[in-house]
Protein backbone atom coordinates (compact mmCIF):
# COMPACT_ATOMS: atom_id res chain seq x y z
CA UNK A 1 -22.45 0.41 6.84
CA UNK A 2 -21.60 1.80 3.44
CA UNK A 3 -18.20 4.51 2.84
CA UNK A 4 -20.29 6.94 2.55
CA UNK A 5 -22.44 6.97 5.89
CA UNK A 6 -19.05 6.18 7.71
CA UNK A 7 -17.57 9.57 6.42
CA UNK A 8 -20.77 11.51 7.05
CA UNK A 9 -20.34 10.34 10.91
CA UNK A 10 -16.57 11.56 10.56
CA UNK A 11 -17.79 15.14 9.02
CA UNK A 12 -20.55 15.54 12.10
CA UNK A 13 -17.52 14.15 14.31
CA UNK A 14 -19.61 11.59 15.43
CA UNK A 15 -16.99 9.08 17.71
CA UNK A 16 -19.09 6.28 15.98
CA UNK A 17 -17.52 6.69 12.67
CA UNK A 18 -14.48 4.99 14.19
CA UNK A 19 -16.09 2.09 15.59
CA UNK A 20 -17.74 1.54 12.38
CA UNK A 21 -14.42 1.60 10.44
CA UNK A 22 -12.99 -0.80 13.11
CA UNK A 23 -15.79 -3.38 12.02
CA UNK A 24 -15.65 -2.92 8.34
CA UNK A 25 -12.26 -2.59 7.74
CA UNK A 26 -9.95 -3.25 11.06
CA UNK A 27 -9.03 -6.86 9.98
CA UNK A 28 -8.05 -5.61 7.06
CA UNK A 29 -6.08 -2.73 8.20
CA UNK A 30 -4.43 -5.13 10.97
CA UNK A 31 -3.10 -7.75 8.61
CA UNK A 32 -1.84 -5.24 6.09
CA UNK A 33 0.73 -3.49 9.09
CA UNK A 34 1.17 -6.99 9.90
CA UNK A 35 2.70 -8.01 6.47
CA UNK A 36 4.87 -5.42 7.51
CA UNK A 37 6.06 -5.26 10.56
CA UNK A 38 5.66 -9.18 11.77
CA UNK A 39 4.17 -8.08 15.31
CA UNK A 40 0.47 -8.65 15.91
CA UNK A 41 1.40 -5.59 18.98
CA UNK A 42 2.83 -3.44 16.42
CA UNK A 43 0.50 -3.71 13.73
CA UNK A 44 -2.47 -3.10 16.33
CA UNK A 45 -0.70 0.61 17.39
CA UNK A 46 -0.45 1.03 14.07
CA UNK A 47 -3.80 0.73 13.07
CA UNK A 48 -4.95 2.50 16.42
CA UNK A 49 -2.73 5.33 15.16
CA UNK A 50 -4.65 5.09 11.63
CA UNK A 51 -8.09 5.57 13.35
CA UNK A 52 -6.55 8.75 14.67
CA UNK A 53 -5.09 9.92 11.66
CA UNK A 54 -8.90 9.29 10.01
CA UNK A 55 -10.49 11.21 12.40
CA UNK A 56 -7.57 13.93 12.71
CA UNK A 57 -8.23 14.25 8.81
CA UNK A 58 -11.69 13.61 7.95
CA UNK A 59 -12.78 16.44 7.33
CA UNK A 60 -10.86 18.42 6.06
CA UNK A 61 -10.45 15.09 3.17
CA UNK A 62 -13.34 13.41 2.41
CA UNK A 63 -11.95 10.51 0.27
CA UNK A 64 -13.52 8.88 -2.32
CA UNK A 65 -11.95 5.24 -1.31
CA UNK A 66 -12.54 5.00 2.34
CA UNK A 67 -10.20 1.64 2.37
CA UNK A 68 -7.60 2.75 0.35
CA UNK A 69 -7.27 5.91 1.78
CA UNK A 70 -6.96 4.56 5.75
CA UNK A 71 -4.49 1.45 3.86
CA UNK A 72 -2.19 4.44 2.86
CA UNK A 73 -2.19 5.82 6.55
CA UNK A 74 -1.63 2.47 8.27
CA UNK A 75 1.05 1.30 5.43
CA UNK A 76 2.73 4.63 6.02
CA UNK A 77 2.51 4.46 10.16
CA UNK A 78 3.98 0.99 9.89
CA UNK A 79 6.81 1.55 7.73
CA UNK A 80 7.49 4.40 9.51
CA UNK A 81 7.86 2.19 13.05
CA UNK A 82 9.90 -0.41 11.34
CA UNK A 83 12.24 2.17 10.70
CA UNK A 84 12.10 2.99 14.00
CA UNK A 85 12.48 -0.48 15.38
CA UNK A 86 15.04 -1.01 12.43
CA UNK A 87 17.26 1.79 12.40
CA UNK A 88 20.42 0.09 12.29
CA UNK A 89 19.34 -2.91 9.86
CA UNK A 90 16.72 -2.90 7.41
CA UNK A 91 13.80 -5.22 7.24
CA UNK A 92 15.10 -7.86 4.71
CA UNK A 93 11.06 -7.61 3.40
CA UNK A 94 11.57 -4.12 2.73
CA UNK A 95 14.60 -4.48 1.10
CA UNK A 96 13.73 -7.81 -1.23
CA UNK A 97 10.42 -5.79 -2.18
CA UNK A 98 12.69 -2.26 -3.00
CA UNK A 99 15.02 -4.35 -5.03
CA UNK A 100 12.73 -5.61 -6.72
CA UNK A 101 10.87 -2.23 -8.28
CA UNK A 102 14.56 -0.34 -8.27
CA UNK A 103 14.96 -0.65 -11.57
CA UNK A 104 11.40 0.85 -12.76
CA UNK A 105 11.15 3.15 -10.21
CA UNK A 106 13.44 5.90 -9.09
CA UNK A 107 13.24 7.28 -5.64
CA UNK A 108 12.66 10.88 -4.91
CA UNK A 109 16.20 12.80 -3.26
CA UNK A 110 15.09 16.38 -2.65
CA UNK A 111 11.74 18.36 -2.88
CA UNK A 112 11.45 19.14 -7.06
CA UNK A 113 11.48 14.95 -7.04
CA UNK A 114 7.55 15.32 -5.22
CA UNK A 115 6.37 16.40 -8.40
CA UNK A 116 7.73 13.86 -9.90
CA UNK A 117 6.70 11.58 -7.69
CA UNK A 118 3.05 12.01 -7.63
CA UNK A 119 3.63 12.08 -11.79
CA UNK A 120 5.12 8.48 -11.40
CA UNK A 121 2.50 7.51 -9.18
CA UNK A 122 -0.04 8.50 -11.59
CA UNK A 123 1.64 6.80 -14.28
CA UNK A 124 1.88 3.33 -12.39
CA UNK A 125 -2.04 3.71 -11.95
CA UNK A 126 -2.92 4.18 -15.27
CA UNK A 127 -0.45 1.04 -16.09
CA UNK A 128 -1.52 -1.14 -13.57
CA UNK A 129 -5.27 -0.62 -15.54
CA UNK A 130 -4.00 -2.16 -18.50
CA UNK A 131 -3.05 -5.46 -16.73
CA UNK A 132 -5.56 -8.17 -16.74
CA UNK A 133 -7.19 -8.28 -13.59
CA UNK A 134 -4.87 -11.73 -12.02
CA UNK A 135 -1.76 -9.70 -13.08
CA UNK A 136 -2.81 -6.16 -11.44
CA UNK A 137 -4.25 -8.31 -8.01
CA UNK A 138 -1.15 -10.28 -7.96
CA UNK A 139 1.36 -7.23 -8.36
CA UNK A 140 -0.81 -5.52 -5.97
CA UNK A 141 -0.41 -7.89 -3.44
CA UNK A 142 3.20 -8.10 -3.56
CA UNK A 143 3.95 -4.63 -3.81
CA UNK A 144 0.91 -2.84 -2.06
CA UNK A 145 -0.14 -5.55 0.94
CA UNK A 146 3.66 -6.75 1.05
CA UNK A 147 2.19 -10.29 0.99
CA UNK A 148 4.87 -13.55 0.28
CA UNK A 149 5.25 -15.16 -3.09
CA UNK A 150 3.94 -17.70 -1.18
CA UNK A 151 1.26 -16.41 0.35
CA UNK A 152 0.43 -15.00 -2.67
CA UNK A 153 0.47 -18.37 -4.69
CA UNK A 154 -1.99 -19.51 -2.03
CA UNK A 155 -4.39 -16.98 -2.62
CA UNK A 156 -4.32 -17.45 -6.26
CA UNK A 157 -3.81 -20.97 -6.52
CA UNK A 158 -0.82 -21.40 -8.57
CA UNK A 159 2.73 -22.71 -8.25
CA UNK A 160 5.56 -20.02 -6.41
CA UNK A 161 7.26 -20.44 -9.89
CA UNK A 162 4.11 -18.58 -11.89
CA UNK A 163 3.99 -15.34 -9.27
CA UNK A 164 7.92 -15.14 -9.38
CA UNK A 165 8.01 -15.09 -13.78
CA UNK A 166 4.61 -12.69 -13.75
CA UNK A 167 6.21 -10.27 -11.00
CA UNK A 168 9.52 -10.16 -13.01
CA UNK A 169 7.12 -9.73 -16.24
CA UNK A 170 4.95 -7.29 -15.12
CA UNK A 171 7.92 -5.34 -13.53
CA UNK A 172 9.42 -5.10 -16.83
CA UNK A 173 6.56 -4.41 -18.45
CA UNK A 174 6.21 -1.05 -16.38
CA UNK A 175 9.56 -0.37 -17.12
CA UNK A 176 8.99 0.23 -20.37
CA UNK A 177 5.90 1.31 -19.73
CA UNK A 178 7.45 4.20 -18.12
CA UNK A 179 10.34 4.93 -20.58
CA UNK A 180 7.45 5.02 -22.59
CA UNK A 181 5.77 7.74 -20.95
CA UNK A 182 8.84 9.99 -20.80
CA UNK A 183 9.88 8.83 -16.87
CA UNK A 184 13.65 8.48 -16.70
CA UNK A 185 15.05 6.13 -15.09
């Protein structure tokens, strides 16, 4: 079923828009929270929470990116119950993956930083559409679905080595993209 019949059914709160996102998207959706929290239990309440957040929300949204909009809700749900679970000690993941973008990115402190935030957001969009395709699909990976270098190598069928030296490339190639563009560091 295409995006756009699958919202429709959402909008005339028909219960059968959720089944259809569960079959064209919930292995998807499963092994992104997955990548994140590392429990096949977890990452299935998190994407159970994501069909309620869809349905909760569509309408009033009606997003143009079905996927990437119910990614965004199940990234967010699982991050947010790996801080739960993690309270005391941070998922070493989560931390190799924020060390890794702290020097582009800075991280918003108080509310004038949202502005800011969706600003830098926008920004690493319209970089990430310079890259050649490999580059933007690899960073993506890393940074978006949280997969492993390895993993990653796998999937692109090159050496741990290559993804390591075009991660640290492209990371410093959006840090000057965004002095560039006027966002301090």
């Amino acid at each position: 079923m295409e995006n756009s019949e699958i919202i429709k059914l959402y909008w005339a709160r028909n219960e059968q828009a959720v089944e259809e996102t569960k079959k064209k998207y919930g292995i998807w959706l499963t092994g992104l929270a997955i990548n994140i929290v590392k429990s096949h239990e977890d990452a299935e309440e998190c994407v159970n929470d994501t069909y309620l957040a869809a349905w909760n929300s569509i309408p009033p949204n009606k997003p143009n990116y079905l996927f990437a909009y119910l990614a965004r809700i199940t990234r967010n749900f699982s991050y947010n119950l790996l801080n739960y679970h993690k309270a005391d000690k941070r998922n070493a993941l989560v931390v190799e993956l924020s060390q890794e973008l702290e020097n582009c990115i800075t991280s918003p402190r108080d509310e004038t930083c949202v502005y800011e935030s969706r600003e830098i957001a926008k920004t690493i969009s319209d970089f990430l559409r310079t890259l050649p395709k490999e580059q933007c699909a690899v960073f993506m990976r890393r940074y978006w679905y949280s997969d492993s270098i390895a993993l990653i190598s796998n999937q692109f069928n090159m050496s741990e080595s290559k993804v390591k030296s075009m991660l640290f490339r492209i990371r410093n190639k959006l840090k000057n993209y965004l002095k560039k563009e006027g966002i301090s560091l």
